[in-house]
Protein backbone atom coordinates (compact mmCIF):
# COMPACT_ATOMS: atom_id res chain seq x y z
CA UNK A 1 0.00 0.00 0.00
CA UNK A 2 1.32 3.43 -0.65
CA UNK A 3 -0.75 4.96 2.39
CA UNK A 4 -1.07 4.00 5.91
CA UNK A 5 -3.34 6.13 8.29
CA UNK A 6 -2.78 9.64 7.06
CA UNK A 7 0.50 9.34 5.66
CA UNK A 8 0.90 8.62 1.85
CA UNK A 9 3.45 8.17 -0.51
CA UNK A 10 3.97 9.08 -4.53
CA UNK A 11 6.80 8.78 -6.41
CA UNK A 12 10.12 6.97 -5.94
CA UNK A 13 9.06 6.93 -2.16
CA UNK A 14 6.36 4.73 -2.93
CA UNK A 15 7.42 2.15 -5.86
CA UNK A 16 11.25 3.41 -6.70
CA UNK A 17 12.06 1.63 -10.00
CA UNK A 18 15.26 0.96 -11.89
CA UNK A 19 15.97 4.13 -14.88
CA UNK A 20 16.15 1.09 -17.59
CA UNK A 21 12.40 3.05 -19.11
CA UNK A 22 12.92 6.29 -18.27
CA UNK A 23 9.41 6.50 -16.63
CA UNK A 24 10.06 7.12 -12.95
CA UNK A 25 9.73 11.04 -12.84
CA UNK A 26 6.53 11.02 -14.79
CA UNK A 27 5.15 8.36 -12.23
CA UNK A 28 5.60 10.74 -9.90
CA UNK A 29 3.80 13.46 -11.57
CA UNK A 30 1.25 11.20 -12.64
CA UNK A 31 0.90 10.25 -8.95
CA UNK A 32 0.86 13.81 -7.98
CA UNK A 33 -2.05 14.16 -10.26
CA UNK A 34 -4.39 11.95 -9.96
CA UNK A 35 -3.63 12.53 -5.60
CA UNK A 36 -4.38 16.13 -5.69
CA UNK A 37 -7.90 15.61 -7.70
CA UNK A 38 -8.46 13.16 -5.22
CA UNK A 39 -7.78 15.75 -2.22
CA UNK A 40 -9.76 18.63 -3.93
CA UNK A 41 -12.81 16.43 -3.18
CA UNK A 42 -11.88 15.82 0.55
CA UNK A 43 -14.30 17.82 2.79
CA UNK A 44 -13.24 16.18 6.03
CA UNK A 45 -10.54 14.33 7.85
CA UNK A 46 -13.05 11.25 6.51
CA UNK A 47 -12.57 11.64 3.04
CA UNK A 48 -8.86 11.76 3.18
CA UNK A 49 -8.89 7.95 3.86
CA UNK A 50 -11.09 7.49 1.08
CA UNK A 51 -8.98 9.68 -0.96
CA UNK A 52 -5.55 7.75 -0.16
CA UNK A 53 -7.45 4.54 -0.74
CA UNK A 54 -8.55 5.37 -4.26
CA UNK A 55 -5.18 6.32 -5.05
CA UNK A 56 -3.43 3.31 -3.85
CA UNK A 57 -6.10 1.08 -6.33
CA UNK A 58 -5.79 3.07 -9.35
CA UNK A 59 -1.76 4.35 -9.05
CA UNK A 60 -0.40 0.75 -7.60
CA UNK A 61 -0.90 -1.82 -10.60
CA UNK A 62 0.75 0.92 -12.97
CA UNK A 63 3.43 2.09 -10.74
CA UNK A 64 3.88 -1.75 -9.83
CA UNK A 65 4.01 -2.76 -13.81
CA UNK A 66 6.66 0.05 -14.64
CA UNK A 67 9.19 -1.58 -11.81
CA UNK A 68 8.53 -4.45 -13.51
CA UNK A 69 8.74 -3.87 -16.81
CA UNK A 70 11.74 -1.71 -15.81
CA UNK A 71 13.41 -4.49 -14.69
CA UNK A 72 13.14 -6.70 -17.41
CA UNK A 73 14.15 -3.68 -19.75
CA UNK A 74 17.16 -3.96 -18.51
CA UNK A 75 18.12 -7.56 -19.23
CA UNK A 76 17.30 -6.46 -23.09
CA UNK A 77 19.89 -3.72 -22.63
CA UNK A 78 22.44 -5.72 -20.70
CA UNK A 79 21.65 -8.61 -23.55
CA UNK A 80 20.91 -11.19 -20.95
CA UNK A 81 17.44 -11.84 -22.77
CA UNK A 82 17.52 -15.20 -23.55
CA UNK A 83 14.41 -14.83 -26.17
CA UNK A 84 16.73 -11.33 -27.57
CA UNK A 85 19.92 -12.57 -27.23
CA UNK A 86 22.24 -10.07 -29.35
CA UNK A 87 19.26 -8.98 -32.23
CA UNK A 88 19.16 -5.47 -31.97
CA UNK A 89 16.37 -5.54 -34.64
CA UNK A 90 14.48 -7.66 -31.92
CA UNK A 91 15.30 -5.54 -28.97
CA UNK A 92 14.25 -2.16 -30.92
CA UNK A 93 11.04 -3.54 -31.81
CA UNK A 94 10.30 -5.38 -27.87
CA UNK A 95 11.81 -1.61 -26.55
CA UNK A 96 9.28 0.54 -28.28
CA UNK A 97 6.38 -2.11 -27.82
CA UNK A 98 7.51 -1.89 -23.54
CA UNK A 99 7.30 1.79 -23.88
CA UNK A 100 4.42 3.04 -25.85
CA UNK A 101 1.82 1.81 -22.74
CA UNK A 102 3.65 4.51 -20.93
CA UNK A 103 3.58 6.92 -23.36
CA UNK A 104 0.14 6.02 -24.26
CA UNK A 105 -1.71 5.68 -20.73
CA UNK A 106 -5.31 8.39 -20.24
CA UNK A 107 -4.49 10.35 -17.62
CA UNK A 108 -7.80 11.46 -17.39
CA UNK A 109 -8.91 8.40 -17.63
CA UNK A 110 -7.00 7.16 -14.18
CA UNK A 111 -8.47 10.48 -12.39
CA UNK A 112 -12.26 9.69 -13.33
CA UNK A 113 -11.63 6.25 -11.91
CA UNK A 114 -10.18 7.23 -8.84
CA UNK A 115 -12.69 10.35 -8.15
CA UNK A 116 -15.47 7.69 -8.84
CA UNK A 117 -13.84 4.96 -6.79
CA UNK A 118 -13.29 7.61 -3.37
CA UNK A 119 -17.06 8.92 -3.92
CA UNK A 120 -18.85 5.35 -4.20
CA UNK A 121 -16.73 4.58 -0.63
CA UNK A 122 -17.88 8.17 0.84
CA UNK A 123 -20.38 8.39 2.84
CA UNK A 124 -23.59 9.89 1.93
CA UNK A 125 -24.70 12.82 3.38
């Protein structure tokens, strides 16, 4: 979890990854995003619960498939791919095929989720 109580974490502090993708600054904005829509909704100490909760499910299986992926990134670069080996061709192609889904991901997309996720948990007045 990247919150406990009322502390939370974003960025490296809360899924540090390897540099192999290049992604780990814009998960940190990207955090930073969709966390301060979700705190512009928070109307009492209540909310902020529900806020770091909706956070942690829509930012952890991204920020947890870029460590990942960043990981296995590198044994393309370091050639220790077994499937790669020493094609560059092959390595180009699997590079830019691990990458686009980064560049690609809806932003707004992953704040809708999250600001409908915290208000289906709030409670109603």
């Amino acid at each position: 979890m990247f919150y406990k109580g009322r502390l939370c974490l974003l960025g490296d502090a809360a899924h540090a990854t390897t540099p192999h993708q290049g992604a780990g600054a814009g998960q940190a904005i990207e955090d930073a995003l969709v966390l301060s829509n979700l705190l512009g909704q928070v109307s009492s100490l209540a909310d902020i619960d529900e806020a770091f909760k909706a956070y942690d499910a829509v930012r952890r299986p991204r920020s947890q498939r870029v460590v990942t992926t960043s990981r296995e990134a590198s044994h393309i670069y370091e050639l220790e791919n077994k499937n790669i080996k020493y094609d560059l061709e092959k390595a180009r192609k699997e590079l830019e095929v691990r990458c686009k889904w980064i560049w690609d991901e809806d932003l707004s997309a992953q704040v809708k989720t999250a600001k409908d996720a915290m208000a289906e948990n709030m409670p109603r007045p």
